[in-house]
N, C-alpha and C. Protein backbone atom coordinates (compact mmCIF):
# COMPACT_ATOMS: atom_id res chain seq x y z
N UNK A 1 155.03 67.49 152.55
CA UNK A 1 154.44 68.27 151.49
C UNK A 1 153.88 69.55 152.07
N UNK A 2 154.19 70.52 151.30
CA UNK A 2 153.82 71.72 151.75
C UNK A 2 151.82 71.82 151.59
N UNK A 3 151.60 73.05 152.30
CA UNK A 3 149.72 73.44 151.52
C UNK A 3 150.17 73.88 149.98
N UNK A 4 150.45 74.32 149.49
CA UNK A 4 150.79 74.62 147.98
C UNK A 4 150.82 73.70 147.21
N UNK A 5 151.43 72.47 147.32
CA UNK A 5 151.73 71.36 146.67
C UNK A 5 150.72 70.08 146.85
N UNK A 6 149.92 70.54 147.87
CA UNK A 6 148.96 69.45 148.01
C UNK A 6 147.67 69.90 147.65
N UNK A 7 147.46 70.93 147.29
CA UNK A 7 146.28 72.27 146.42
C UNK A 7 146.85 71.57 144.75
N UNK A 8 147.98 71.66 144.44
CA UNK A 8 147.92 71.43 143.30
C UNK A 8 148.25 69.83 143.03
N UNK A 9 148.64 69.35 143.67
CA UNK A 9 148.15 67.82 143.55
C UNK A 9 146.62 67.66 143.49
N UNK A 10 145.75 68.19 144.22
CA UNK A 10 144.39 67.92 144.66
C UNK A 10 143.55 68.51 143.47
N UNK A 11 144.39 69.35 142.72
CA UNK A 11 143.84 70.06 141.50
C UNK A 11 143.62 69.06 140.54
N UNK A 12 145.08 68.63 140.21
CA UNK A 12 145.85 67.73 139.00
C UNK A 12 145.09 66.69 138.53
N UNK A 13 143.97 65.85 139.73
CA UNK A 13 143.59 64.45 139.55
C UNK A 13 142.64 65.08 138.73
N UNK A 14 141.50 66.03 139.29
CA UNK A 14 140.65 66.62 138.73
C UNK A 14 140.78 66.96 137.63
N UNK A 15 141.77 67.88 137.31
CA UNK A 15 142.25 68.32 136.06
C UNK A 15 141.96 67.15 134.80
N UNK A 16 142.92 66.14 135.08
CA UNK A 16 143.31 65.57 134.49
C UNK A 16 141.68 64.35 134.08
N UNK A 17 140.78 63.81 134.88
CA UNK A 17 139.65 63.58 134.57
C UNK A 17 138.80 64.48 133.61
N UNK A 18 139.01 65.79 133.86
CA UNK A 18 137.80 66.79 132.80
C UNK A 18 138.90 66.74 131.59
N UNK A 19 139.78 66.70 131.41
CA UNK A 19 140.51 66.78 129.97
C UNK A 19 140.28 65.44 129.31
N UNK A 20 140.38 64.36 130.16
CA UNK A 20 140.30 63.38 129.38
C UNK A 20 138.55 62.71 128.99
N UNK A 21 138.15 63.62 129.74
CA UNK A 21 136.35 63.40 128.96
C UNK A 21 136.35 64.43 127.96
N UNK A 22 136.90 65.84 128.05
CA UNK A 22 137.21 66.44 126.59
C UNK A 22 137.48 66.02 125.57
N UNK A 23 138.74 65.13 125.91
CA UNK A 23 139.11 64.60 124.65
C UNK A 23 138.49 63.42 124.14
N UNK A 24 138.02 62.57 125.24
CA UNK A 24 137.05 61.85 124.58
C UNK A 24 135.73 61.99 124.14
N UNK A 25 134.86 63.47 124.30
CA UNK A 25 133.54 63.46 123.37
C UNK A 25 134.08 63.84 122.40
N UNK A 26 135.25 65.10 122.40
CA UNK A 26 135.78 65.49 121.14
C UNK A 26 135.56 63.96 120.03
N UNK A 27 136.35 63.53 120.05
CA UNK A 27 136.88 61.83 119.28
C UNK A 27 135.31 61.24 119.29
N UNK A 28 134.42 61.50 120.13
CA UNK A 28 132.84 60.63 120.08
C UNK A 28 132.37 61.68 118.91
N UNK A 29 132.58 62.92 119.25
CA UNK A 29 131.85 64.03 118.23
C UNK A 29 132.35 63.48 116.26
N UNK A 30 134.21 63.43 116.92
CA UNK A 30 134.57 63.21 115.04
C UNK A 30 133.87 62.22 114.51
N UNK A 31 134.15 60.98 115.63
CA UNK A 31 133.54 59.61 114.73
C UNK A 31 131.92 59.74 114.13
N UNK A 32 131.39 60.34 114.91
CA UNK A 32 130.18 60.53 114.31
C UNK A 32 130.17 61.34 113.06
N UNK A 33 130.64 62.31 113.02
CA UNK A 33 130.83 62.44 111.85
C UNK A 33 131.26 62.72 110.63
N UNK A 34 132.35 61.78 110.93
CA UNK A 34 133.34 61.03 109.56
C UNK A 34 132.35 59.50 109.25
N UNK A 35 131.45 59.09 110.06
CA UNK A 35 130.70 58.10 109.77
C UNK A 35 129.35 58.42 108.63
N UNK A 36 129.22 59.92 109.22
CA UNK A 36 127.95 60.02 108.42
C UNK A 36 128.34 61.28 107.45
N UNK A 37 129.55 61.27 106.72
CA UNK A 37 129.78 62.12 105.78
C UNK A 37 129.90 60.90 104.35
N UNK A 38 128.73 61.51 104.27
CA UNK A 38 128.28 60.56 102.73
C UNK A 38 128.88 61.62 101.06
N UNK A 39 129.05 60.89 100.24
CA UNK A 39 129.60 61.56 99.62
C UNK A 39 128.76 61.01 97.74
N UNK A 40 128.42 61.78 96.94
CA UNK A 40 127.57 61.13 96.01
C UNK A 40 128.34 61.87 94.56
N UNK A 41 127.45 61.35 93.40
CA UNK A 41 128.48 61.50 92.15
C UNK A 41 127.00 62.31 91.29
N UNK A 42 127.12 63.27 90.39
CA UNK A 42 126.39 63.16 89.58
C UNK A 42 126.88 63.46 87.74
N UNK A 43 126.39 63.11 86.89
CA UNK A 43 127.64 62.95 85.75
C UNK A 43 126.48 64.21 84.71
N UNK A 44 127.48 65.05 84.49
CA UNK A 44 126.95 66.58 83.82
C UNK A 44 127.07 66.34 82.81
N UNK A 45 127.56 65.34 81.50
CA UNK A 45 127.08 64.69 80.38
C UNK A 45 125.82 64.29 80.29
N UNK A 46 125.30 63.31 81.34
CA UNK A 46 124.11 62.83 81.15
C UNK A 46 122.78 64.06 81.77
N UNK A 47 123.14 64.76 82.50
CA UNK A 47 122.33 66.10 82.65
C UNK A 47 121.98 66.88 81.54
N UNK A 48 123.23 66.86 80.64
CA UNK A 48 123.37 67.75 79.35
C UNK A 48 122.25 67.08 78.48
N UNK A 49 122.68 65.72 78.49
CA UNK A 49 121.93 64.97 77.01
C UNK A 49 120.27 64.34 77.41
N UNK A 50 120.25 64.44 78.54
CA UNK A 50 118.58 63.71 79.00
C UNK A 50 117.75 64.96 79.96
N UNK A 51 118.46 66.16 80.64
CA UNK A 51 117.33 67.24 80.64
C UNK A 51 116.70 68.12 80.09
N UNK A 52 115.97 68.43 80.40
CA UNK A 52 115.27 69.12 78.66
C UNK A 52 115.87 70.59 79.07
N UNK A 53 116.53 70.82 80.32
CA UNK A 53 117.20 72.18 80.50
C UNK A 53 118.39 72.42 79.79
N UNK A 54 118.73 71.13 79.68
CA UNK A 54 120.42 70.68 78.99
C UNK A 54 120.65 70.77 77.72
N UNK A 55 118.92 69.93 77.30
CA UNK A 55 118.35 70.04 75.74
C UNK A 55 118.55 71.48 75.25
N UNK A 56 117.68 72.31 75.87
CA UNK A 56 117.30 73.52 75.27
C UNK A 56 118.21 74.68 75.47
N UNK A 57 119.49 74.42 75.97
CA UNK A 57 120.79 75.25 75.99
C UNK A 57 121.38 74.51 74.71
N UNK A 58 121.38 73.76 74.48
CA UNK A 58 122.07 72.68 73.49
C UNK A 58 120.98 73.40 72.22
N UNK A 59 119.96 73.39 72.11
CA UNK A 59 119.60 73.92 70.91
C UNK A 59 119.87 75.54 70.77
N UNK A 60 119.61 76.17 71.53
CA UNK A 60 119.88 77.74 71.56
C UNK A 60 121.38 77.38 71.43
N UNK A 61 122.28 77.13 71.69
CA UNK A 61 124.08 77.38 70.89
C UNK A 61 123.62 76.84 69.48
N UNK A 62 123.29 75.67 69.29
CA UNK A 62 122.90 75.05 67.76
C UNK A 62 122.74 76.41 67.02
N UNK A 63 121.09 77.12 67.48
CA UNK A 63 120.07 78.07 66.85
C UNK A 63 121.21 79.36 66.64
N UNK A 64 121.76 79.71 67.76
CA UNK A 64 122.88 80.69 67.13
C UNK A 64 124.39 80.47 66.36
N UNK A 65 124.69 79.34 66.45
CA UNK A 65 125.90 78.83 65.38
C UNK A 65 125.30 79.45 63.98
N UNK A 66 124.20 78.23 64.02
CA UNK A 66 124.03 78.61 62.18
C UNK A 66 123.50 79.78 61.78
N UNK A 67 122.87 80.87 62.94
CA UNK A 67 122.82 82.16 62.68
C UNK A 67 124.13 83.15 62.20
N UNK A 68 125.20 82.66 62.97
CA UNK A 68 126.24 83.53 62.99
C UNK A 68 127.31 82.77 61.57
N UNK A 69 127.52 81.36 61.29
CA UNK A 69 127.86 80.41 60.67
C UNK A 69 127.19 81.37 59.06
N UNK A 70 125.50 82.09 59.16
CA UNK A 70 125.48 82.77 57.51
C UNK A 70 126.52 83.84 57.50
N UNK A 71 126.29 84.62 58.65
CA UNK A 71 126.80 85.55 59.04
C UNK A 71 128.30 85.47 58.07
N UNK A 72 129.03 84.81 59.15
CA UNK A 72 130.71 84.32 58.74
C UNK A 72 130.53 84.57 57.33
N UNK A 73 129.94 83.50 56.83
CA UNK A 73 129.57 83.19 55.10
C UNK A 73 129.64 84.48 54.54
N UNK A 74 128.82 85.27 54.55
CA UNK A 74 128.93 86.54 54.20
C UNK A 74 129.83 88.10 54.64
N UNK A 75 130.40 87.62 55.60
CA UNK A 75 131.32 88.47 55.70
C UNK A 75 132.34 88.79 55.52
N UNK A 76 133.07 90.43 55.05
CA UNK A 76 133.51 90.82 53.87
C UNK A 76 135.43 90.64 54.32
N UNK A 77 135.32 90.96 55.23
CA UNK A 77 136.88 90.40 56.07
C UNK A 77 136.89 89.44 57.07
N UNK A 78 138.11 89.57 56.93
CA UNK A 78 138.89 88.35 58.68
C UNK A 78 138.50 88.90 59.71
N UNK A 79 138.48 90.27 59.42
CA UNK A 79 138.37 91.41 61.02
C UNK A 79 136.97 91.10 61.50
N UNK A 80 135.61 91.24 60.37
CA UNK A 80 134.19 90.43 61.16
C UNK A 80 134.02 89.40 61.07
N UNK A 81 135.01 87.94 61.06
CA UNK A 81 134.83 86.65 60.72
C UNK A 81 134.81 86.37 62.26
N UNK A 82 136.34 87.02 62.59
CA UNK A 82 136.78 87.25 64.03
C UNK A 82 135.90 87.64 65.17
N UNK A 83 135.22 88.75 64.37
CA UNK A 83 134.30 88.79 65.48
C UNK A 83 132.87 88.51 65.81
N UNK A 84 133.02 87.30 64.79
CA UNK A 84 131.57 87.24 65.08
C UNK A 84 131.82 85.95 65.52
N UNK A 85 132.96 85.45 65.26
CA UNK A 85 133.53 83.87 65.93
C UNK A 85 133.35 83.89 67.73
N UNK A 86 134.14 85.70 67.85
CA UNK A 86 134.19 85.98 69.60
C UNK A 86 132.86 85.98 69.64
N UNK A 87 132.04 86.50 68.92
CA UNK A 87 130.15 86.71 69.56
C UNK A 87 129.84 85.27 69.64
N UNK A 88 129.98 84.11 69.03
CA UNK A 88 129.55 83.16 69.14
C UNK A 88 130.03 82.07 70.68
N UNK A 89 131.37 82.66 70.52
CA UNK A 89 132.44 82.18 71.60
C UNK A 89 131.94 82.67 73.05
N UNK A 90 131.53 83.78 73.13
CA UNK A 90 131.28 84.34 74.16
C UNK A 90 129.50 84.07 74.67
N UNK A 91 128.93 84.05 73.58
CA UNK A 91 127.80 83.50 73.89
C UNK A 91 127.41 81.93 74.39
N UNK A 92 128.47 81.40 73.80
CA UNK A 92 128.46 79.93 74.57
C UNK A 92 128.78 79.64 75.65
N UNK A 93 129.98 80.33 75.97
CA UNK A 93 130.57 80.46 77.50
C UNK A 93 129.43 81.13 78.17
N UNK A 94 128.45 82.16 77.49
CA UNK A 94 127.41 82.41 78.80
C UNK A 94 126.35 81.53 79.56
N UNK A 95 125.97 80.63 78.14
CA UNK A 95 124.94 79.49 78.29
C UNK A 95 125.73 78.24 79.30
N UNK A 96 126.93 78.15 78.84
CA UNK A 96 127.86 76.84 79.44
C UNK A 96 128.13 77.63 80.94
N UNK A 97 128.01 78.95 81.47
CA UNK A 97 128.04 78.88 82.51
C UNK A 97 126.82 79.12 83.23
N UNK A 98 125.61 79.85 82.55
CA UNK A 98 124.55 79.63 83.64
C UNK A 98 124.03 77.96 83.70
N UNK A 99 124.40 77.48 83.03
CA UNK A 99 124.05 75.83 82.97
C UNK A 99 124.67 75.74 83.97
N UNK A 100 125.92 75.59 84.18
CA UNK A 100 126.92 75.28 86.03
C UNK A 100 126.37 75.42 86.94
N UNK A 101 125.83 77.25 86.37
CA UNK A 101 125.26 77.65 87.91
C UNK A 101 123.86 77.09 88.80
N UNK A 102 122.94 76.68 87.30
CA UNK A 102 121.96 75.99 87.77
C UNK A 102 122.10 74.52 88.19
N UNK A 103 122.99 73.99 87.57
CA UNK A 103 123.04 72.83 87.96
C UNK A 103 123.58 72.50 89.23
N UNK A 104 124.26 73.65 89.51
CA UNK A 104 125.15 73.46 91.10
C UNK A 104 124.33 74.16 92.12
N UNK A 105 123.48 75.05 91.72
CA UNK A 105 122.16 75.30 92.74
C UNK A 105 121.19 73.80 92.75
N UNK A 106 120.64 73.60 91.75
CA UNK A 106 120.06 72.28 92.16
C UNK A 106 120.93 71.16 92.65
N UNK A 107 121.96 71.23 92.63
CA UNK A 107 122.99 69.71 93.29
C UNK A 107 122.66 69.75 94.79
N UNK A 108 123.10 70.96 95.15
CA UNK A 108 123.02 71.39 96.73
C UNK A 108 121.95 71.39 96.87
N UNK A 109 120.62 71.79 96.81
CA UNK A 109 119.26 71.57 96.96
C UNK A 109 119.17 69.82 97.24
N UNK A 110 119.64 69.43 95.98
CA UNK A 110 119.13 67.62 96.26
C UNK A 110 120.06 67.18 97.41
N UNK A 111 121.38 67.58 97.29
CA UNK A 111 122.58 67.08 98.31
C UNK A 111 122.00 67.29 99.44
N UNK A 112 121.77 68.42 100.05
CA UNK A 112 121.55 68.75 101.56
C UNK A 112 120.16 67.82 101.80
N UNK A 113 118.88 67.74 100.82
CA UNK A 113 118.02 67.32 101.55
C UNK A 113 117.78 65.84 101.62
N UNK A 114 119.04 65.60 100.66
CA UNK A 114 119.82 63.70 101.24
C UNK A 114 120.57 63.38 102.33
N UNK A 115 121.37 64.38 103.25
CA UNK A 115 122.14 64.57 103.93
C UNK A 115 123.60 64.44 103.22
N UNK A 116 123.64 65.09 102.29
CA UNK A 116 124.87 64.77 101.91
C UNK A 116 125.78 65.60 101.75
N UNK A 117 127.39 65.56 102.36
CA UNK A 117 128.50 66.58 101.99
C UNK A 117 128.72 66.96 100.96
N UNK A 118 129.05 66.16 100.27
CA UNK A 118 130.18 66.13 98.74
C UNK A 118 129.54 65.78 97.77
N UNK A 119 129.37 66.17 96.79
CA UNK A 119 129.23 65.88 95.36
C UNK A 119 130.31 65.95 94.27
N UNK A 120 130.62 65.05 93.73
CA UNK A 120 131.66 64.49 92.43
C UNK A 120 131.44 64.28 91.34
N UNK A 121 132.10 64.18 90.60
CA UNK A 121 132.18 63.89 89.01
C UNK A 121 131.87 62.18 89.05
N UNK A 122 131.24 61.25 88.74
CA UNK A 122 132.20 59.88 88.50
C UNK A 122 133.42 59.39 88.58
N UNK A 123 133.82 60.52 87.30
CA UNK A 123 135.49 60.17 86.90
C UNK A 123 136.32 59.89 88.10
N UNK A 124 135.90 60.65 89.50
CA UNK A 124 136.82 60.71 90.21
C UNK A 124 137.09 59.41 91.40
N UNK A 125 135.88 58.38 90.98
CA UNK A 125 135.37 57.34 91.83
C UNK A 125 135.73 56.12 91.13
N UNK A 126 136.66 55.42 91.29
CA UNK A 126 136.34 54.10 90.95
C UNK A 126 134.51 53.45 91.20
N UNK A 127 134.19 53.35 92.13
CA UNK A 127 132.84 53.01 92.34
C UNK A 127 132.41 54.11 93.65
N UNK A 128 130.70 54.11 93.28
CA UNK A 128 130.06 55.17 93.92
C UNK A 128 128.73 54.44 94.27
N UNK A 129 127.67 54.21 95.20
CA UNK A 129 126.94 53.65 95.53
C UNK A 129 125.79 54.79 95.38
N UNK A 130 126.10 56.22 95.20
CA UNK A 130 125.44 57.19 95.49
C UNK A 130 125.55 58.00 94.26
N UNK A 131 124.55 57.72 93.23
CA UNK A 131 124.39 58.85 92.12
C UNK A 131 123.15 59.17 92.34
N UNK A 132 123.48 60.82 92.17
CA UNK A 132 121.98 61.63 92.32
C UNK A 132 121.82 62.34 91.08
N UNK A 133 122.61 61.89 89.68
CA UNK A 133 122.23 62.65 88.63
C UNK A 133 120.55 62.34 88.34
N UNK A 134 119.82 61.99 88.66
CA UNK A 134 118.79 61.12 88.17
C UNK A 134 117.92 62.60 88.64
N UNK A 135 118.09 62.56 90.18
CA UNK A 135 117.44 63.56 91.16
C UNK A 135 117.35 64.96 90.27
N UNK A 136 118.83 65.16 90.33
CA UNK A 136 119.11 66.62 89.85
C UNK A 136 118.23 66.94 88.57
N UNK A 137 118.00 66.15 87.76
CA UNK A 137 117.44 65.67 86.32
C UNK A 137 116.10 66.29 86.69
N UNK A 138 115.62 65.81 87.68
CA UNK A 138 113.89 66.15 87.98
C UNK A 138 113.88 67.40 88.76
N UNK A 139 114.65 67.76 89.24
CA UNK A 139 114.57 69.15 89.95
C UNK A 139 114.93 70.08 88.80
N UNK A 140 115.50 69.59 88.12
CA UNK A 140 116.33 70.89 86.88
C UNK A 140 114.78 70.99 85.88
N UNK A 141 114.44 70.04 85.86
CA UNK A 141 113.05 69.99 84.85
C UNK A 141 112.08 70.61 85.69
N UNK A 142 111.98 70.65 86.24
CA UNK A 142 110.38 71.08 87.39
C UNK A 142 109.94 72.78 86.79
């Protein structure tokens, strides 16, 4: 054997020890955590119908339907029936989305300070050991 070949033999063993402790904290690092990626459900029906944040978006669309509902009643064409259908339409979509937005700021608030990754619908769980609609409920009310 030449000096060249016995430099890189003398390398190789070495080598080959630090890669394979690489690859094994790597694999110590995943298992840890794919073990502790918890994953929880909370159901935005029951947010809707039992927070009083949920309540009182739910009455403000009510309070402007039947505002706009005389409106309709009295108006003289299709052309402002139309548009007062879009004012109503568009006003709901504003309420139905700052509702999301709050509710998905408080999810992450409760999620992270459970340790938790993921938050879901139900629907998407056969079974879930982890509902935090309850949580979200009291943070959305506060």
């Amino acid at each position: 054997m030449s000096k060249n070949e016995t430099k890189t033999t003398n390398l190789l063993i070495p080598g080959a020890i630090v890669l394979g402790f690489i690859i094994l904290l790597a694999g110590m690092i995943w298992a840890f955590n794919a073990f502790t990626f918890r994953v929880a459900t909370i159901d935005l029906n029951k947010i809707v119908k039992e927070s009083s944040y949920g309540q009182q978006i739910d009455k403000d669309l009510q309070k402007k339907g039947e505002q706009l509902r005389i409106q309709v009643a009295t108006a003289k064409t299709d052309a402002d029936k139309a548009k007062i259908n879009n004012e109503f339409r568009q006003f709901q979509e504003d309420k139905q989305n700052a509702f999301v937005a709050k509710v998905k700021e408080i999810t992450a608030e409760v999620a992270k300070a459970k340790g938790i990754k993921a938050v879901s619908s139900p629907q998407l769980f056969f079974y879930s050991s982890m509902d935090i609609t309850s949580d979200v409920i009291a943070k959305l009310d506060k």
